[in-house]
N, C-alpha and C. Protein backbone atom coordinates (compact mmCIF):
# COMPACT_ATOMS: atom_id res chain seq x y z
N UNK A 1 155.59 87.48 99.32
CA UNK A 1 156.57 87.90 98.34
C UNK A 1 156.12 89.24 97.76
N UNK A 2 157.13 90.03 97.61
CA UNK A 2 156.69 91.31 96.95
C UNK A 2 156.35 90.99 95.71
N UNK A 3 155.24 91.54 94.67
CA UNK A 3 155.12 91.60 93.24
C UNK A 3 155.74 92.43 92.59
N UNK A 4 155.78 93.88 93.21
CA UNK A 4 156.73 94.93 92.93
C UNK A 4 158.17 94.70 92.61
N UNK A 5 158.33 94.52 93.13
CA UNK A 5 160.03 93.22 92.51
C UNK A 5 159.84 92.72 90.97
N UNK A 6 158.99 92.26 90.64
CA UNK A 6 159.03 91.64 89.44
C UNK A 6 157.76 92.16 88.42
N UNK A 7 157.63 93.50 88.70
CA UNK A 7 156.81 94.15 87.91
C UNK A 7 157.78 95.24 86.82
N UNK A 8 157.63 95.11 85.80
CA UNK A 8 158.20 96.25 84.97
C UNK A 8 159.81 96.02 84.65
N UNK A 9 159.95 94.51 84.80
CA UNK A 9 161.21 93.81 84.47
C UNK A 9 160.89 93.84 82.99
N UNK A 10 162.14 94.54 82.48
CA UNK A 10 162.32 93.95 80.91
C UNK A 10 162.58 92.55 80.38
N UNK A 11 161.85 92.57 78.93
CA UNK A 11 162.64 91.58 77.92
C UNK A 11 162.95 91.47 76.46
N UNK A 12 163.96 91.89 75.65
CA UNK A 12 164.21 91.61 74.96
C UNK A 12 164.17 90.49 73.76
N UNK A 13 163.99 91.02 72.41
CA UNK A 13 163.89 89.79 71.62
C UNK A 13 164.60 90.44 70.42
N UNK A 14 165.65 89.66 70.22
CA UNK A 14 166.21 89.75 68.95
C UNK A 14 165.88 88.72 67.76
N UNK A 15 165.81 89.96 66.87
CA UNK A 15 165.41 89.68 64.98
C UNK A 15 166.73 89.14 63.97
N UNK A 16 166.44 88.51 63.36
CA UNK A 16 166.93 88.63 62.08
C UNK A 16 167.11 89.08 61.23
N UNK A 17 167.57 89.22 60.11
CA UNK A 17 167.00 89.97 58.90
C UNK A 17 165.38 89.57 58.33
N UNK A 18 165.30 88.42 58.59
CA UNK A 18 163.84 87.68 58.01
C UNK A 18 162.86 88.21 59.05
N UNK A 19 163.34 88.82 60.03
CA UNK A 19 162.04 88.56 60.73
C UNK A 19 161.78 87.81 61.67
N UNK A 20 162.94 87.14 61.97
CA UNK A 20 162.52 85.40 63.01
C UNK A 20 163.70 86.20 64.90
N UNK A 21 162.56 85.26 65.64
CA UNK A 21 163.53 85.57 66.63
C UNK A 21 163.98 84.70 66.65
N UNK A 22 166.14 85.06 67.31
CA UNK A 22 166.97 84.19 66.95
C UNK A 22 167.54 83.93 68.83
N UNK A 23 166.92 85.03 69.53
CA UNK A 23 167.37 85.59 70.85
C UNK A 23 166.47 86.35 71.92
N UNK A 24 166.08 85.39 73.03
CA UNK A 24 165.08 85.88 73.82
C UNK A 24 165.56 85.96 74.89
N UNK A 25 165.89 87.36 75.70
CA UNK A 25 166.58 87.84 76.68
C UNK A 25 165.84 88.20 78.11
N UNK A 26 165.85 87.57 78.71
CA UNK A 26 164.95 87.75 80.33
C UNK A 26 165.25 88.67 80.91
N UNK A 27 165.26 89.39 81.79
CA UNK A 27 165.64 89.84 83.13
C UNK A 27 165.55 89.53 84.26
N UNK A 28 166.27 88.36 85.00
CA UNK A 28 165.42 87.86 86.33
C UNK A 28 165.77 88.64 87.58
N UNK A 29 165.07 89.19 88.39
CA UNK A 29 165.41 89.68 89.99
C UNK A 29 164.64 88.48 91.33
N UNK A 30 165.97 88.39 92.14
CA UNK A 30 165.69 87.49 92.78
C UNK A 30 165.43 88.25 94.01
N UNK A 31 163.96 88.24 94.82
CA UNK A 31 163.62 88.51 96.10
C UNK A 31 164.33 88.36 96.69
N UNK A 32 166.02 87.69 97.29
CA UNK A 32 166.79 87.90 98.28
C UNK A 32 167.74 88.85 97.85
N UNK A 33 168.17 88.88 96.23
CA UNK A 33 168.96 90.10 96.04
C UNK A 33 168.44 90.99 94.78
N UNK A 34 167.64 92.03 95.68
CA UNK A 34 167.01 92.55 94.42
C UNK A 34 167.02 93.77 93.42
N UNK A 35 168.59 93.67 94.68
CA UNK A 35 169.43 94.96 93.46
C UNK A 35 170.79 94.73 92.00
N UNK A 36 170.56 92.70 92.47
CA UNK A 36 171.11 92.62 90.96
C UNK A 36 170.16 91.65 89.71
N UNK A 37 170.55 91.68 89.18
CA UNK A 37 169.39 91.02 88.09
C UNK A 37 170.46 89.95 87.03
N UNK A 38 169.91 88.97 86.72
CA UNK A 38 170.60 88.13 85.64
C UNK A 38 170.00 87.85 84.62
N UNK A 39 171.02 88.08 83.57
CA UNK A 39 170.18 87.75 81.82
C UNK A 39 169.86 86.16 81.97
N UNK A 40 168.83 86.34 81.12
CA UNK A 40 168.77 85.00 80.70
C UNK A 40 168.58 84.53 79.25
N UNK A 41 169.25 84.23 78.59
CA UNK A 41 169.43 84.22 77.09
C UNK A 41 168.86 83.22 76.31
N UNK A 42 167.86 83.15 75.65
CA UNK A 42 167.20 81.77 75.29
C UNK A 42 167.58 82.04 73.69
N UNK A 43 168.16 80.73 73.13
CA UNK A 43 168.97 80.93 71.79
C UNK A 43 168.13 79.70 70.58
N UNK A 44 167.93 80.53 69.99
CA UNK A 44 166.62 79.42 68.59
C UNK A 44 167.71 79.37 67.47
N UNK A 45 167.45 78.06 67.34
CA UNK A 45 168.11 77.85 65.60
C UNK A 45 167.34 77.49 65.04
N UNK A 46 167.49 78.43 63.27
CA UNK A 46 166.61 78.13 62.77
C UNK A 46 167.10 77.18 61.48
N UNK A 47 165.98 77.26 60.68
CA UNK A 47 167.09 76.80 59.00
C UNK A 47 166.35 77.76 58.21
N UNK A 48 166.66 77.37 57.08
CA UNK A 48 166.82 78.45 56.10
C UNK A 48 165.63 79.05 56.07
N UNK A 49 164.06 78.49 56.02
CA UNK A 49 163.08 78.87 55.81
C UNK A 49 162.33 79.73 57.02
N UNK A 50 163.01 79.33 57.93
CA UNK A 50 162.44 80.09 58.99
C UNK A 50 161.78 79.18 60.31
N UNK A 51 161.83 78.18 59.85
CA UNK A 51 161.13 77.04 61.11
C UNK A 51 162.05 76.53 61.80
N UNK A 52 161.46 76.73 63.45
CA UNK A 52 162.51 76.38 64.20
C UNK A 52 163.01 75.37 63.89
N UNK A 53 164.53 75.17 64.77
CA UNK A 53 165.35 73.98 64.44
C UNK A 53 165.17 73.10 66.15
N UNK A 54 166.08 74.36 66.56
CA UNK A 54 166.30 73.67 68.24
C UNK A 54 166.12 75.40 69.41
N UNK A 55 165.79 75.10 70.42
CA UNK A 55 166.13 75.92 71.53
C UNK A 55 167.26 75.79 72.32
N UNK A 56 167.45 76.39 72.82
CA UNK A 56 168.67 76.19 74.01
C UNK A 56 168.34 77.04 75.21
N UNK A 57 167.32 76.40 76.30
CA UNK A 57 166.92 76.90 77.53
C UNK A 57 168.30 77.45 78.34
N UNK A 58 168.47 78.73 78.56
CA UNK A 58 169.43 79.45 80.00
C UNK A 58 169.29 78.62 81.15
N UNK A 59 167.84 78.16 81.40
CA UNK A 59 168.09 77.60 83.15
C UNK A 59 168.74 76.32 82.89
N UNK A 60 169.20 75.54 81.79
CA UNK A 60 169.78 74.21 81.88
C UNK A 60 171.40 74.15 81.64
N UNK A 61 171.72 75.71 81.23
CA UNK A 61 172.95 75.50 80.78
C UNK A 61 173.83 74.98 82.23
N UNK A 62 175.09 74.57 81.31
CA UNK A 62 175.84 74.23 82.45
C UNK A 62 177.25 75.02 82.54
């Protein structure tokens, strides 16, 4: 497998106003097509204080 493929892939993380990440954004490239790439969006709820609530994994959505 090439490594070069999956070297220097971005990722994103989105803030809040507090400070908390609410949004963790992948970049995946897949060795058979590696001229397109798919987000992958991982989504945190929090509550008021700042401690997680729940995740919501991208690879399970349906």
């Amino acid at each position: 497998m090439n490594t070069a493929l999956f070297s220097r892939t971005p990722s994103v993380a989105v803030l809040d106003n507090r400070g908390v990440t609410i949004r963790d954004i992948a970049y995946h490239c897949h060795h058979n097509t590696p001229d397109t790439t798919d987000e992958r969006i991982t989504r945190h709820q929090c509550d008021t204080r700042g401690f997680l609530l729940q995740n919501a994994d991208p690879r399970l959505a349906v």
